[in-house]
C-alpha atoms as a PDB file:
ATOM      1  CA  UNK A   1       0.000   0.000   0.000  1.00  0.00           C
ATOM      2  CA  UNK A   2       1.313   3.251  -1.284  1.00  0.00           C
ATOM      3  CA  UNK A   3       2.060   5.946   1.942  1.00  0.00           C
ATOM      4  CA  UNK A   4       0.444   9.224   0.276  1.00  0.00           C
ATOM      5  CA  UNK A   5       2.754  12.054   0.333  1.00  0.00           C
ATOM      6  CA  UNK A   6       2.299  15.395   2.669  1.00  0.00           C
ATOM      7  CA  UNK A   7       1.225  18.216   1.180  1.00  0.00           C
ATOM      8  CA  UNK A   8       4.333  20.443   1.238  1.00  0.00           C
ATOM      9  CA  UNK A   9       3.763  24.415   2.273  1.00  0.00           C
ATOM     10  CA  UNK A  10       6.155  26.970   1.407  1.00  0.00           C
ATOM     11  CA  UNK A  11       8.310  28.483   4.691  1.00  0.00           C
ATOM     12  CA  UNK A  12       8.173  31.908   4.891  1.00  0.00           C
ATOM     13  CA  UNK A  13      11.132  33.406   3.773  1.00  0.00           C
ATOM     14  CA  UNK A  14      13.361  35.828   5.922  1.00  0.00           C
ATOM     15  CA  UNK A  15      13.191  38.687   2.752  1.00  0.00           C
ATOM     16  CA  UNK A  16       9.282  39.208   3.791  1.00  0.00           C
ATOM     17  CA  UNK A  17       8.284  42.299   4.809  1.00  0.00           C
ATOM     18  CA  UNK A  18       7.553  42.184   8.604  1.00  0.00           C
ATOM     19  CA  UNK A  19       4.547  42.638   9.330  1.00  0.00           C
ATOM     20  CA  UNK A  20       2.708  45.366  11.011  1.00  0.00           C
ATOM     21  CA  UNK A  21       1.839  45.391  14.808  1.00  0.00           C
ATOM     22  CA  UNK A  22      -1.129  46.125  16.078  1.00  0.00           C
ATOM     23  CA  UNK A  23       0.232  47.937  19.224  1.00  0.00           C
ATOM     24  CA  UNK A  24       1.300  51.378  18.122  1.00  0.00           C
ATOM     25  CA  UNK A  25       5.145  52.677  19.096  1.00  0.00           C
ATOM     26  CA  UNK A  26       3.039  55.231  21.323  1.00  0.00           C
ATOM     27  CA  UNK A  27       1.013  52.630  23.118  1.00  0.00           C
ATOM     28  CA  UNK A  28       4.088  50.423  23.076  1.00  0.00           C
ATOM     29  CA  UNK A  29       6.317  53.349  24.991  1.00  0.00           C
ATOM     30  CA  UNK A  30       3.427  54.162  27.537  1.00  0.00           C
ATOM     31  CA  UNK A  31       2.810  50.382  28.834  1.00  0.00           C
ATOM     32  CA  UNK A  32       6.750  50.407  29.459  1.00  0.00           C
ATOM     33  CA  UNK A  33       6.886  54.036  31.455  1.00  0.00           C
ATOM     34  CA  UNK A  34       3.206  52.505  33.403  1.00  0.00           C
ATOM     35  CA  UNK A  35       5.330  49.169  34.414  1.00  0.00           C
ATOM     36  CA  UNK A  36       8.884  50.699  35.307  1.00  0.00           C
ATOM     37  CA  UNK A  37       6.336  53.520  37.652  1.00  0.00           C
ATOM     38  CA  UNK A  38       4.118  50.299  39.352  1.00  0.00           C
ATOM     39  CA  UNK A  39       7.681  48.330  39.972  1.00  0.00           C
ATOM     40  CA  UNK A  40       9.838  50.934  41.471  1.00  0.00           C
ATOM     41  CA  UNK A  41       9.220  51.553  44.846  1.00  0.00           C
ATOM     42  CA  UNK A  42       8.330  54.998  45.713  1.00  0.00           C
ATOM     43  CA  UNK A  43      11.621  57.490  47.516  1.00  0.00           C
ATOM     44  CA  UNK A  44      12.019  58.006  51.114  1.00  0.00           C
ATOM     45  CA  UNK A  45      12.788  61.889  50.802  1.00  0.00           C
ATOM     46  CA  UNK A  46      12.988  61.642  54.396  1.00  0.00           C
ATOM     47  CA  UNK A  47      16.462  59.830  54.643  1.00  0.00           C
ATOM     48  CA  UNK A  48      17.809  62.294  52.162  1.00  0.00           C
ATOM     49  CA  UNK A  49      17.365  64.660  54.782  1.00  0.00           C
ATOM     50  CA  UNK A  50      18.672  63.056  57.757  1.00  0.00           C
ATOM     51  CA  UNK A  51      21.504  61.588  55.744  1.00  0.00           C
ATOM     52  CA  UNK A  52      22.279  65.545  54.972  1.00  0.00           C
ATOM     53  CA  UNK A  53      21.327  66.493  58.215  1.00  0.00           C
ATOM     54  CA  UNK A  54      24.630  63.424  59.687  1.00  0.00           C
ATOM     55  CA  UNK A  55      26.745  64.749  57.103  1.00  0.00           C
ATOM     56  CA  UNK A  56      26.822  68.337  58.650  1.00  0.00           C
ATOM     57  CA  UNK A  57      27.294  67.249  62.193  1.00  0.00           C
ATOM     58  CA  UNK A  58      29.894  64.593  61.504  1.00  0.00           C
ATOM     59  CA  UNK A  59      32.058  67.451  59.788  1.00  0.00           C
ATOM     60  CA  UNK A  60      31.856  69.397  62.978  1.00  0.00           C
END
C-alpha cells in the first residue's frame, strides 16, 4: 500500500516584509513608562534629609 505524500507548504522566507503590529510605538512606549512607575518603589525623601542632616554634624 502506497504511503500518500504530505502536502508540502512553502516556509516563509526571511526577505518578507515584517509585518505590522497592532500595538502602536506610542502605546508600546506608555505600557513600558506605566510598568517601570508600578515596579519601582516609591523614595524616602525623608532619609535624604537626615543623611544631609549626619553629614553636617559629623564634619563638625
Amino acid at each position: 500500500m502506497p504511503v500518500p505524500e504530505r502536502e508540502v507548504r512553502p516556509q516563509p522566507s526571511q526577505a518578507e516584509t515584517p509585518s505590522v503590529s497592532a500595538v502602536s510605538m506610542k502605546d508600546l512606549l506608555a505600557s513600558c513608562a506605566a510598568a517601570t512607575a508600578v515596579s519601582t518603589p516609591p523614595r524616602d525623601e525623608h532619609a535624604d534629609e537626615d543623611e544631609a542632616e549626619g553629614l553636617g554634624r559629623d564634619a563638625a
